[in-house]
C-alpha atoms as a PDB file:
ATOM      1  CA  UNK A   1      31.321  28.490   9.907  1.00  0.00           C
ATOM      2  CA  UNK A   2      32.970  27.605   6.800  1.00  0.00           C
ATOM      3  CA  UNK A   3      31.209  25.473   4.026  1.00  0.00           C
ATOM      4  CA  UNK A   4      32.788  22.404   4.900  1.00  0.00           C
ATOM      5  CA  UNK A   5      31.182  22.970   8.133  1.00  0.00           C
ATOM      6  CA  UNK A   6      27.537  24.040   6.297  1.00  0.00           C
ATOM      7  CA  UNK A   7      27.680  21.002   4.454  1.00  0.00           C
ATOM      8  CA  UNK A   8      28.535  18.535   7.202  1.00  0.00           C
ATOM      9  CA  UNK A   9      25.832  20.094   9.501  1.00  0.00           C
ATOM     10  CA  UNK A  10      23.015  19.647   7.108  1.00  0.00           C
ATOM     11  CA  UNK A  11      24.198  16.521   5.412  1.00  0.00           C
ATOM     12  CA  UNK A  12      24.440  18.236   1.561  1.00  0.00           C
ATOM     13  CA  UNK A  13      26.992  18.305  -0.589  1.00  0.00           C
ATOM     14  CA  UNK A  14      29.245  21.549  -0.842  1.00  0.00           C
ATOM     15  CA  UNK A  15      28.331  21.783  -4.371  1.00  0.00           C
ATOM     16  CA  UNK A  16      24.364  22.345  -3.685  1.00  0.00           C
ATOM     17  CA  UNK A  17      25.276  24.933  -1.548  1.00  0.00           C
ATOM     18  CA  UNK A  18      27.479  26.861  -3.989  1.00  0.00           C
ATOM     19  CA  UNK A  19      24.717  26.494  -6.621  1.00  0.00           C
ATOM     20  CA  UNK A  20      21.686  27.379  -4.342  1.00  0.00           C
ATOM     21  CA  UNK A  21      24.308  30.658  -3.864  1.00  0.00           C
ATOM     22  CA  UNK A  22      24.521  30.918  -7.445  1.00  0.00           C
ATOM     23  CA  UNK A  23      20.690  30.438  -8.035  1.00  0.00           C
ATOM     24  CA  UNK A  24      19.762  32.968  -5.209  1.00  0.00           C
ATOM     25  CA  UNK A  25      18.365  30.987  -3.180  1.00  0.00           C
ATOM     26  CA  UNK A  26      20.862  31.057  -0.626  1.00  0.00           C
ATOM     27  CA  UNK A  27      22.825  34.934   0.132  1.00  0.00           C
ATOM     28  CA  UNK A  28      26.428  34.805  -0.610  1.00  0.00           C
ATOM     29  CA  UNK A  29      27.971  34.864   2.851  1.00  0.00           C
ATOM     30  CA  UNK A  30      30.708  37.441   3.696  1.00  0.00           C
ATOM     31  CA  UNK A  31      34.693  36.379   2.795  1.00  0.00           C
ATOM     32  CA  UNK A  32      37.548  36.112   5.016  1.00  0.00           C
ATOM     33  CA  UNK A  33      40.788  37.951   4.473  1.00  0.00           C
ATOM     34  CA  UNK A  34      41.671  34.260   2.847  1.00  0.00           C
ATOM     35  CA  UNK A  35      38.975  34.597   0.653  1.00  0.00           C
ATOM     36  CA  UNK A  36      36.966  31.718   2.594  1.00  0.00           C
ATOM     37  CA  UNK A  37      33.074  31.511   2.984  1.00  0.00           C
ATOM     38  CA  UNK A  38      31.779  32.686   6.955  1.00  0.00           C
ATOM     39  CA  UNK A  39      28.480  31.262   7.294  1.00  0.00           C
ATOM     40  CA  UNK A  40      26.601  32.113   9.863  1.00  0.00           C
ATOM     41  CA  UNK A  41      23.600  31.371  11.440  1.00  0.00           C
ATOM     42  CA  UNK A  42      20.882  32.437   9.259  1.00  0.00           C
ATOM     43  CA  UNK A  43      22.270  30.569   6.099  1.00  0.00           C
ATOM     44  CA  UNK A  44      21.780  27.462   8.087  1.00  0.00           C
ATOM     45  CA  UNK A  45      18.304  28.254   8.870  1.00  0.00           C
ATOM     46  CA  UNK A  46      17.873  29.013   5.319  1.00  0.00           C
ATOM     47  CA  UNK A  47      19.450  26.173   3.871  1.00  0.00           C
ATOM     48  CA  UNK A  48      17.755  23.873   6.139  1.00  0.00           C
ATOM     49  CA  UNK A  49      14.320  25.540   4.834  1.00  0.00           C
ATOM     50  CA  UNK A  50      15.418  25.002   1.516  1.00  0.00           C
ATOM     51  CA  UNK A  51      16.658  21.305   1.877  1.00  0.00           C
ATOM     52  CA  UNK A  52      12.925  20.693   3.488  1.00  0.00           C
ATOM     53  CA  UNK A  53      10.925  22.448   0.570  1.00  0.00           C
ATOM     54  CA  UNK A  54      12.963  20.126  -1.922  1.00  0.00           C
ATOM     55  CA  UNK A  55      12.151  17.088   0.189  1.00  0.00           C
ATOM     56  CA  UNK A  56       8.997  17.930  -0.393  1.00  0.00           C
ATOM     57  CA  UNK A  57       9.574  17.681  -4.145  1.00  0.00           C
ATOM     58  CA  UNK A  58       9.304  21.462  -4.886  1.00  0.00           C
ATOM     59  CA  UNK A  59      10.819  23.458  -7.209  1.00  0.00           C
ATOM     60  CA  UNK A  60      13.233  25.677  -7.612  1.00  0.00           C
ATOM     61  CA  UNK A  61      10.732  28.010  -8.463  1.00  0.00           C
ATOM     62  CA  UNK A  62       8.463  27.550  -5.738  1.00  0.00           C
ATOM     63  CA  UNK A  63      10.999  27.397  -3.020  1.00  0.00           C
ATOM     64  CA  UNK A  64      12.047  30.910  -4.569  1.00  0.00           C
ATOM     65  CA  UNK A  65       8.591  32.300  -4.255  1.00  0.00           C
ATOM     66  CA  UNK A  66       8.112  31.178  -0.555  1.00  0.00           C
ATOM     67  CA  UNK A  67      11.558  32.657   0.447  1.00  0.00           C
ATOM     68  CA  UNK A  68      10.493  35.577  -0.795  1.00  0.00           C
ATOM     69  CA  UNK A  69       7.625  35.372   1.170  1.00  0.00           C
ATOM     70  CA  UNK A  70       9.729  34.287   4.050  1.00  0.00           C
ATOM     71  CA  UNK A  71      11.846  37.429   3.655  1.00  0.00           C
ATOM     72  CA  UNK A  72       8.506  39.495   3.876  1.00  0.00           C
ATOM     73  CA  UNK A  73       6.549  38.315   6.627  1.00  0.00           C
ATOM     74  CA  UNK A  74       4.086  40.995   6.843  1.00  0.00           C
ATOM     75  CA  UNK A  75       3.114  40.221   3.441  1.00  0.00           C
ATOM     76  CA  UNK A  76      -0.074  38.263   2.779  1.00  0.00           C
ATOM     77  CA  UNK A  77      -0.022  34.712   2.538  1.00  0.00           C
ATOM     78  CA  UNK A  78      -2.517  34.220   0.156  1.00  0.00           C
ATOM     79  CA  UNK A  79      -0.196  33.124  -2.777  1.00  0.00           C
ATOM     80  CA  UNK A  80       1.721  30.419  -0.131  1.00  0.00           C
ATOM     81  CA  UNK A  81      -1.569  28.981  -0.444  1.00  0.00           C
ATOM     82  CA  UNK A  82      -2.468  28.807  -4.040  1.00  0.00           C
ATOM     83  CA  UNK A  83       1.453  28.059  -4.400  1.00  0.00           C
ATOM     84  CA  UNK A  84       0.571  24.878  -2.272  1.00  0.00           C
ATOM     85  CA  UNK A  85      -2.676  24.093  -3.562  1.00  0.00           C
ATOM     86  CA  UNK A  86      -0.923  23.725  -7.185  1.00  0.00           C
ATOM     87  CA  UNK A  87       1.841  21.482  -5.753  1.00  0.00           C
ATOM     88  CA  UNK A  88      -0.943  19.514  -4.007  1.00  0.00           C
ATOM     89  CA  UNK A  89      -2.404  19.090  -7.261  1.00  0.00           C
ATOM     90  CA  UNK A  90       1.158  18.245  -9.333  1.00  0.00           C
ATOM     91  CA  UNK A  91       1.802  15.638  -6.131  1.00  0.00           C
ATOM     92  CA  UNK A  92      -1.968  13.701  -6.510  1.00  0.00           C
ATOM     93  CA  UNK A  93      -1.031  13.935 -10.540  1.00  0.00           C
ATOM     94  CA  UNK A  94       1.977  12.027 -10.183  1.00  0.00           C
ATOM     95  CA  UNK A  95       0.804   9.531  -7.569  1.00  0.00           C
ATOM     96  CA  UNK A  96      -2.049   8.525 -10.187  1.00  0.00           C
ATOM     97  CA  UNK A  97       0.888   8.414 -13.012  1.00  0.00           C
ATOM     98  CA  UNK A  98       2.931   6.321 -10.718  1.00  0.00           C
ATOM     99  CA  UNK A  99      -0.508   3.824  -9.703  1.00  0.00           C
ATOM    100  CA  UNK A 100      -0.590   3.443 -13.676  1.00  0.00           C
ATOM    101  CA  UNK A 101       3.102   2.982 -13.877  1.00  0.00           C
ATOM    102  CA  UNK A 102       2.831   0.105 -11.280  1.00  0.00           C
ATOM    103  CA  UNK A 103      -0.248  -1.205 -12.785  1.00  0.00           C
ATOM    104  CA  UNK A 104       1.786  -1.626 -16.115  1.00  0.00           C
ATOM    105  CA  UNK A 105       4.668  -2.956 -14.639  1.00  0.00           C
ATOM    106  CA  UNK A 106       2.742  -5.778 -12.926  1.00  0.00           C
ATOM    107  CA  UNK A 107       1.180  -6.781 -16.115  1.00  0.00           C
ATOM    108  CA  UNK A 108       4.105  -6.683 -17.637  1.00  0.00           C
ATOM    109  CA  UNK A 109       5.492  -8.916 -15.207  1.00  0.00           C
ATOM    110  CA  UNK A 110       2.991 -11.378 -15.198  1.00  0.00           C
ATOM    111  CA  UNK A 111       4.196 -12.184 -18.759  1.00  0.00           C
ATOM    112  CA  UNK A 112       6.649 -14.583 -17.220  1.00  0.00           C
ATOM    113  CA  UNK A 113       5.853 -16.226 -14.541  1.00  0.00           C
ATOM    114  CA  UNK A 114       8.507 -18.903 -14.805  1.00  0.00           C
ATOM    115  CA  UNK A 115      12.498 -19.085 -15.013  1.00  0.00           C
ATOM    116  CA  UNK A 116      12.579 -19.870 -19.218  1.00  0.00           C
ATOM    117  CA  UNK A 117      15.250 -18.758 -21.607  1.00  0.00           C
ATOM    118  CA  UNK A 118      15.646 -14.978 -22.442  1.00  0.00           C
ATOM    119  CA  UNK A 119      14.668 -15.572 -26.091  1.00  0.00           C
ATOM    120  CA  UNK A 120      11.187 -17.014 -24.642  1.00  0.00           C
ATOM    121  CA  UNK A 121      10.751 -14.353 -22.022  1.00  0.00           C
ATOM    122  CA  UNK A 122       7.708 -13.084 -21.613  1.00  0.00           C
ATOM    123  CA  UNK A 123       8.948  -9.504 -20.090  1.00  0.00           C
ATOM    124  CA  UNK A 124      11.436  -9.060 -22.500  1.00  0.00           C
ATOM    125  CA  UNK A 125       9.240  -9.931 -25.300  1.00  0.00           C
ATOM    126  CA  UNK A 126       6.872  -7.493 -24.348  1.00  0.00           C
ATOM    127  CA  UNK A 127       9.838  -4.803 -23.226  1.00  0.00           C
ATOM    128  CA  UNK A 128      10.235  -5.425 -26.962  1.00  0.00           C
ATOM    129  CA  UNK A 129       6.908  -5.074 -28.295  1.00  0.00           C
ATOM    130  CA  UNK A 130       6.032  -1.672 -26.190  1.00  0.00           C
ATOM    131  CA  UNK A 131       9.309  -0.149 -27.684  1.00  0.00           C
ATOM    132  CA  UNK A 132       7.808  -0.960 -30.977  1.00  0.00           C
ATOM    133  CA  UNK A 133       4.889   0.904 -29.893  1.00  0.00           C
ATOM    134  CA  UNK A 134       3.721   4.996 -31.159  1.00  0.00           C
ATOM    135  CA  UNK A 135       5.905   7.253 -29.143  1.00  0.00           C
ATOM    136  CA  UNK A 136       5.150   8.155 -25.179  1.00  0.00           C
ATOM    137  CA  UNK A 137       3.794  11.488 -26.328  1.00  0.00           C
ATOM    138  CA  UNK A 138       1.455   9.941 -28.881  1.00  0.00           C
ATOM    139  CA  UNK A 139      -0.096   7.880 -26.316  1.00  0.00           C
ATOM    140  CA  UNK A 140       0.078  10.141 -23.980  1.00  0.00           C
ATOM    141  CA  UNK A 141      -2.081  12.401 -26.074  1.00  0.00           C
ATOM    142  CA  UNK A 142      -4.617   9.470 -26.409  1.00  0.00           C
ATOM    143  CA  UNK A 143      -4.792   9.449 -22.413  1.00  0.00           C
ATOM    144  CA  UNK A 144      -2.571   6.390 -22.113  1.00  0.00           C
ATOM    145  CA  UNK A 145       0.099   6.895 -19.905  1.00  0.00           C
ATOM    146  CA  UNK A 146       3.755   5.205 -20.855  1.00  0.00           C
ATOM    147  CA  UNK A 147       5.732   6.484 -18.598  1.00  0.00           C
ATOM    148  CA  UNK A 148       6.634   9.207 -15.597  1.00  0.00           C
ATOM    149  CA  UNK A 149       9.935  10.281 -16.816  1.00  0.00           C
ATOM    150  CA  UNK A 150      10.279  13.396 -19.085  1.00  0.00           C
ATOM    151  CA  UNK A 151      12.517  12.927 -22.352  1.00  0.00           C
END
């Protein structure tokens, strides 16, 4: 198939599949005499693996390491595992950043609990008060957590 065709199958755009080709993630498929992409069947199977892994919020990295492992499979599985165990662990770190996010964001938002005028809002006021704050990696040494996002 051609990767119009990849793409429509599995729902993602051309471009991630020309860059999960450039990455090598995915093998670069053989070329017609036009110069077009043939896909065939096992880039589908591999692109659907890889489309799963990243809904899983993995890496680039780690999806690398476990096709590797895919492309081996009478290789020990041992490092799948610890490979898991650590995204396990990155997962449960972000779902406690995220409960502290939403624990913020509530308290932030009980600052104004009525329709007033934007000068007198309570969210905004504190928006503006937190931005006058020591820098997220400041508090974030202190143990206070500001916000998810990377800068």
């Amino acid at each position: 198939m051609k990767i119009g065709e990849l793409a429509t199958e599995l729902s993602t755009p051309i471009e991630t599949i020309r860059y999960y080709e450039r990455a090598g993630l995915l093998p670069a498929p053989a070329r017609t005499q036009g110069n077009f992409r043939v896909y065939e069947a096992q880039h589908l199977e591999r692109l659907q693996f890889i489309r799963h892994c990243r809904g899983l919020d993995m890496s680039l990295d780690e999806v690398r390491v476990l096709l590797r492992f895919k492309d081996a499979p009478g290789d020990d599985c041992g490092d799948v595992n610890v490979l898991l165990d650590e995204h396990i662990g990155h997962v449960s770190k972000r779902i406690r950043e995220l409960r502290a996010l939403e624990k913020q964001l509530k308290a932030l938002r009980e600052r104004c609990g009525e329709v007033r005028s934007a000068e007198q809002c309570g969210i905004l006021c504190g928006l503006a008060k937190a931005a006058k704050e020591p820098t997220h990696e400041a508090k974030r040494a202190k143990g206070h957590l500001r916000s998810v996002h990377s800068s």
